[in-house]
PDB file of N, CA and C in Angstrom:
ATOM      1  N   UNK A   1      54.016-163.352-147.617  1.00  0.00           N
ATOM      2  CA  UNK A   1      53.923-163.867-148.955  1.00  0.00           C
ATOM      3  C   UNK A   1      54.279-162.792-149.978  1.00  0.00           C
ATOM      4  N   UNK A   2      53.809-161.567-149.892  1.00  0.00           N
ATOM      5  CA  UNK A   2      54.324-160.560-150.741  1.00  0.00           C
ATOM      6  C   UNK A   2      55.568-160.357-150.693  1.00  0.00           C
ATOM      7  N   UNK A   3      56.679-160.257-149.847  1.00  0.00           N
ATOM      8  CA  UNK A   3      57.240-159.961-149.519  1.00  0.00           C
ATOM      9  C   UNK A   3      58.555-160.945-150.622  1.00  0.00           C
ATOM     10  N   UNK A   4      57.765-162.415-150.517  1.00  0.00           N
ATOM     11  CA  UNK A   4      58.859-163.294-151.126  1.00  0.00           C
ATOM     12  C   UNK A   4      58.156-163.422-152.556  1.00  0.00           C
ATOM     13  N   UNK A   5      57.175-162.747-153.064  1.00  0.00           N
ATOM     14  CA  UNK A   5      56.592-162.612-154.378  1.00  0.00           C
ATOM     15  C   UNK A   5      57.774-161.289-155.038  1.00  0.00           C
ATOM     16  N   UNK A   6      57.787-160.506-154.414  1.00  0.00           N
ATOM     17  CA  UNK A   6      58.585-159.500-154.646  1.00  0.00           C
ATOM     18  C   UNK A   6      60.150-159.923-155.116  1.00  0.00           C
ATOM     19  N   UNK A   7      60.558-160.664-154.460  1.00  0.00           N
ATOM     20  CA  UNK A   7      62.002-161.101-154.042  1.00  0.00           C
ATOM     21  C   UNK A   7      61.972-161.905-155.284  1.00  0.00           C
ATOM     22  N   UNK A   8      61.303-162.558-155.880  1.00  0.00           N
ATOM     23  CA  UNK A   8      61.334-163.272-156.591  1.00  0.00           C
ATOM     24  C   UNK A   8      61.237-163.124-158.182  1.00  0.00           C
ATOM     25  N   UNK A   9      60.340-162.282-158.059  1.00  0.00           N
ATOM     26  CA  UNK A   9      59.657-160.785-159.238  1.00  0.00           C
ATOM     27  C   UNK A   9      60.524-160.097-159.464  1.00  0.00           C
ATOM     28  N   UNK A  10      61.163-159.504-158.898  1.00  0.00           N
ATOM     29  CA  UNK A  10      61.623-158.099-158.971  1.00  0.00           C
ATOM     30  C   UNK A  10      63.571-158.224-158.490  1.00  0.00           C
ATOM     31  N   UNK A  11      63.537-159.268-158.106  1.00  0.00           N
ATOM     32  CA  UNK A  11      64.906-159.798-157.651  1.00  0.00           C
ATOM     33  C   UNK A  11      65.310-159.307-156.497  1.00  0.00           C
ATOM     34  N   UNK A  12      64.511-158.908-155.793  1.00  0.00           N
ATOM     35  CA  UNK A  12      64.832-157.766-154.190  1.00  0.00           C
ATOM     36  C   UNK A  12      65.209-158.829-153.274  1.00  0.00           C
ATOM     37  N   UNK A  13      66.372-158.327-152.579  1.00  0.00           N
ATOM     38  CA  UNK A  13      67.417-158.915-151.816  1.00  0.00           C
ATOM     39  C   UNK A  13      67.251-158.309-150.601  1.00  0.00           C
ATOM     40  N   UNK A  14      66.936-159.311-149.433  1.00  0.00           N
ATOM     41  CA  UNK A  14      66.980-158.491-147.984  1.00  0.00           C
ATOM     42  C   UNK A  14      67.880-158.953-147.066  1.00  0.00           C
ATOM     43  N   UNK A  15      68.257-158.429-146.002  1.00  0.00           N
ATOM     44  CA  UNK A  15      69.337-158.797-145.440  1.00  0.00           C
ATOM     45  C   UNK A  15      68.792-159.812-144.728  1.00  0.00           C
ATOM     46  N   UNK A  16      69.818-160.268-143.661  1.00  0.00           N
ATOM     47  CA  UNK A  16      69.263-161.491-142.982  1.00  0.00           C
ATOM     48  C   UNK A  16      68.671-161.105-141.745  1.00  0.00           C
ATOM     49  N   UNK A  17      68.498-160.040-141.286  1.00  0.00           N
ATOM     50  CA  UNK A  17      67.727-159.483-139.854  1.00  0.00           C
ATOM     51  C   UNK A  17      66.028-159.570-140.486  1.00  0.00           C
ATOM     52  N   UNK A  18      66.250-158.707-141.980  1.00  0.00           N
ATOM     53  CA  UNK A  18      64.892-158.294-142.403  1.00  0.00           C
ATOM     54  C   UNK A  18      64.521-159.798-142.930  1.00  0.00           C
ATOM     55  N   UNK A  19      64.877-160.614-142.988  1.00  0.00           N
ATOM     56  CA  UNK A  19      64.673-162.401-143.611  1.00  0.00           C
ATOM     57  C   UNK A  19      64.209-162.902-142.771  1.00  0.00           C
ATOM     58  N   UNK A  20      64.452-162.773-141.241  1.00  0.00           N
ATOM     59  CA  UNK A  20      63.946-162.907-139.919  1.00  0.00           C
ATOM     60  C   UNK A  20      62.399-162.642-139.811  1.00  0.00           C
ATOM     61  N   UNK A  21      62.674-161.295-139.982  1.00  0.00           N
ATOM     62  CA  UNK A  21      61.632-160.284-139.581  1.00  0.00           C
ATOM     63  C   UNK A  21      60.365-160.845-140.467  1.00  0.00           C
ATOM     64  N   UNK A  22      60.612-161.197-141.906  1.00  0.00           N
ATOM     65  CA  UNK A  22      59.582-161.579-142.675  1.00  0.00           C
ATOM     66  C   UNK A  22      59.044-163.091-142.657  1.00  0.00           C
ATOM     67  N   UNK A  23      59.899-163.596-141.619  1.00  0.00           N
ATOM     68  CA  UNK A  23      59.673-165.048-141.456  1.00  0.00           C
ATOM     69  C   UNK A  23      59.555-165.857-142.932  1.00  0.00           C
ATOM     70  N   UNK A  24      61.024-165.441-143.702  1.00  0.00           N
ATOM     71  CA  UNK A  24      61.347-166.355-144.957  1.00  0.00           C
ATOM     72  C   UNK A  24      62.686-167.283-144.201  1.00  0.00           C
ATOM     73  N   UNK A  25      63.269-166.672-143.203  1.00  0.00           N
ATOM     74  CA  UNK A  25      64.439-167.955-142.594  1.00  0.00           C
ATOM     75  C   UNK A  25      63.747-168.257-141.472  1.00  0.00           C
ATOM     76  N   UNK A  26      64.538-168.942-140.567  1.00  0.00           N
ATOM     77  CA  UNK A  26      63.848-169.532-139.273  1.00  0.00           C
ATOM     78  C   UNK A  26      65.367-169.060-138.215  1.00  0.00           C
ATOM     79  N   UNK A  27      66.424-168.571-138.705  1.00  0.00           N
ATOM     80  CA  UNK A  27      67.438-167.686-137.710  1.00  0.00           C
ATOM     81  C   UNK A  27      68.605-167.791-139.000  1.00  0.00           C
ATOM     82  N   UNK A  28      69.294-167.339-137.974  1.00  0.00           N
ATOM     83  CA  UNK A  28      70.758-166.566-138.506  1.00  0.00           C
ATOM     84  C   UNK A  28      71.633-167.057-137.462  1.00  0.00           C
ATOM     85  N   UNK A  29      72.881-167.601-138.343  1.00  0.00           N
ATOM     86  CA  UNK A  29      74.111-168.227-137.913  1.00  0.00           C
ATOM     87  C   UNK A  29      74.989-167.784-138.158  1.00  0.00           C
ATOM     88  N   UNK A  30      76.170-167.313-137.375  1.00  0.00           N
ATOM     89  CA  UNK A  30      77.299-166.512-137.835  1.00  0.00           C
ATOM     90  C   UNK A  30      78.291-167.697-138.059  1.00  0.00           C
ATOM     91  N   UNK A  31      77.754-168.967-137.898  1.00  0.00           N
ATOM     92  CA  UNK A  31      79.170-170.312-138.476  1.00  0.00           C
ATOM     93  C   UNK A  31      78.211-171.344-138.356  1.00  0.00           C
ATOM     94  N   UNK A  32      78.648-172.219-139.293  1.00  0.00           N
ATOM     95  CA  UNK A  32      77.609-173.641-139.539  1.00  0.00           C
ATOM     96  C   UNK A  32      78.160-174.570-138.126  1.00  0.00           C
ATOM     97  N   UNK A  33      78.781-174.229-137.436  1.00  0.00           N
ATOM     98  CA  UNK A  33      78.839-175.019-135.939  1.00  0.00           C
ATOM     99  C   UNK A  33      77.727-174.400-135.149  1.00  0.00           C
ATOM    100  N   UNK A  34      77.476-173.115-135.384  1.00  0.00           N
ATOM    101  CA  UNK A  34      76.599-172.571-134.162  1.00  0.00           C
ATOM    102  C   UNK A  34      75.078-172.739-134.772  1.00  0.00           C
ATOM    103  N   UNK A  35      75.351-172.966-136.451  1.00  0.00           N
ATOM    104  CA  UNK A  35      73.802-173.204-137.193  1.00  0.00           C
ATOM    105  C   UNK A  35      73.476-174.735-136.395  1.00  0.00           C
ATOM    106  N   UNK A  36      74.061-176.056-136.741  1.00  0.00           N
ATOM    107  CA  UNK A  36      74.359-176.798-135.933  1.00  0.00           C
ATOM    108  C   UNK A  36      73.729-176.726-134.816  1.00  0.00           C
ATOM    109  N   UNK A  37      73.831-176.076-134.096  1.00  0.00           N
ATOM    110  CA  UNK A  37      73.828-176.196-132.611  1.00  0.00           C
ATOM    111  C   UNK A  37      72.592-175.512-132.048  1.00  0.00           C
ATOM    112  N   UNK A  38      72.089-174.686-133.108  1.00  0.00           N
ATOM    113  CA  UNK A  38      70.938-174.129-132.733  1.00  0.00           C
ATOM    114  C   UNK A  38      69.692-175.030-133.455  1.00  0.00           C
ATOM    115  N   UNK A  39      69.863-175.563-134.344  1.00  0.00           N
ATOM    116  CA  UNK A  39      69.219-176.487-134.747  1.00  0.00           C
ATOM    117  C   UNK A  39      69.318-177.897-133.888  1.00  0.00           C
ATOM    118  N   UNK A  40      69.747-178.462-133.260  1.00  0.00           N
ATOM    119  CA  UNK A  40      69.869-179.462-132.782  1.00  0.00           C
ATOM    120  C   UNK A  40      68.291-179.510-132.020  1.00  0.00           C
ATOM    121  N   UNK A  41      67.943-180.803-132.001  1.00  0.00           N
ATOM    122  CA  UNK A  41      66.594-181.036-131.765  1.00  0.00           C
ATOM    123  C   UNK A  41      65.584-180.801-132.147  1.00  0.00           C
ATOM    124  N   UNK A  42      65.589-179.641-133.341  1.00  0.00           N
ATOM    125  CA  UNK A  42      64.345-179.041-133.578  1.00  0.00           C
ATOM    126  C   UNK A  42      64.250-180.547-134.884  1.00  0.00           C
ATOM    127  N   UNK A  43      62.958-180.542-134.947  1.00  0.00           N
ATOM    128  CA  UNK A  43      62.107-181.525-135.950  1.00  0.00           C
ATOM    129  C   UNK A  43      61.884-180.413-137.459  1.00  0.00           C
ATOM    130  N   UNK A  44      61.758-181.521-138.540  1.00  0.00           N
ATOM    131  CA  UNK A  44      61.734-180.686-139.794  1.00  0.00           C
ATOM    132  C   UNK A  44      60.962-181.906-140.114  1.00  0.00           C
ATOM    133  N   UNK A  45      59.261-180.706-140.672  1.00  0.00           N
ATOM    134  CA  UNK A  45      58.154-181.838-141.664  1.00  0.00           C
ATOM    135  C   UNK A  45      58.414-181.624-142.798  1.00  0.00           C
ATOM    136  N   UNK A  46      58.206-182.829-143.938  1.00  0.00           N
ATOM    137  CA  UNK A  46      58.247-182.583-145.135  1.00  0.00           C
ATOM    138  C   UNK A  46      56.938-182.963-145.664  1.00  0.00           C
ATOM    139  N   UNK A  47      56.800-183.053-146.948  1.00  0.00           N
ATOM    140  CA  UNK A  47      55.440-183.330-147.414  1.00  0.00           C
ATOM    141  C   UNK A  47      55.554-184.328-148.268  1.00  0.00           C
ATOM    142  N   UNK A  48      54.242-185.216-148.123  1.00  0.00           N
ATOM    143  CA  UNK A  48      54.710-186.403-149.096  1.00  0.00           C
ATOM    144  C   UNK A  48      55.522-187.044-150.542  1.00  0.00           C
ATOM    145  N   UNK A  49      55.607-185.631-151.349  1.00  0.00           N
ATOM    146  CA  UNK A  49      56.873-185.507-152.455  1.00  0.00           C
ATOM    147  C   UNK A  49      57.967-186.222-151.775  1.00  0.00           C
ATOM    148  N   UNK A  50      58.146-185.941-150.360  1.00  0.00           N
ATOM    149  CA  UNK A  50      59.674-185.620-150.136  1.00  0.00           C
ATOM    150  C   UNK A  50      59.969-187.077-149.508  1.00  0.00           C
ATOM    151  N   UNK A  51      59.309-187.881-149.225  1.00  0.00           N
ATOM    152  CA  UNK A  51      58.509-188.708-147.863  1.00  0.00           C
ATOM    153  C   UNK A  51      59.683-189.657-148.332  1.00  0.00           C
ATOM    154  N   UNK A  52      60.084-190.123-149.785  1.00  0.00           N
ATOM    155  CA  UNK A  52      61.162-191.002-150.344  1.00  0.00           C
ATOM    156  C   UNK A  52      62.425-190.355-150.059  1.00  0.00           C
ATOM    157  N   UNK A  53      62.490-189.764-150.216  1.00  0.00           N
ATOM    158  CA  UNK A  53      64.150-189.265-149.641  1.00  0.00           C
ATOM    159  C   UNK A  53      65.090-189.532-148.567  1.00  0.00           C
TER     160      UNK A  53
END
């Protein structure tokens, strides 16, 4: 949480290994075919805001 308080505050930019590392992404794709593909099957919850969409 600090980490993305910071980023947000202060405008601090991290790469995508350290985005990993802080568990603000969920991976890294070197092409939206292989993002694709690594995502395939996984489930995504939303919260009732979103529930109409």
């Amino acid at each position: 949480m600090r980490a993305m308080r910071n980023m947000v505050r202060d405008g601090r930019a991290v790469s995508d290994r350290e985005a990993v590392r802080i568990d603000v992404v969920d991976l890294v794709a070197p092409s939206r075919d292989a993002l694709l593909t690594e995502r395939d099957g996984r489930r995504v919850t939303v919260g009732p805001q979103d529930a109409h969409r």
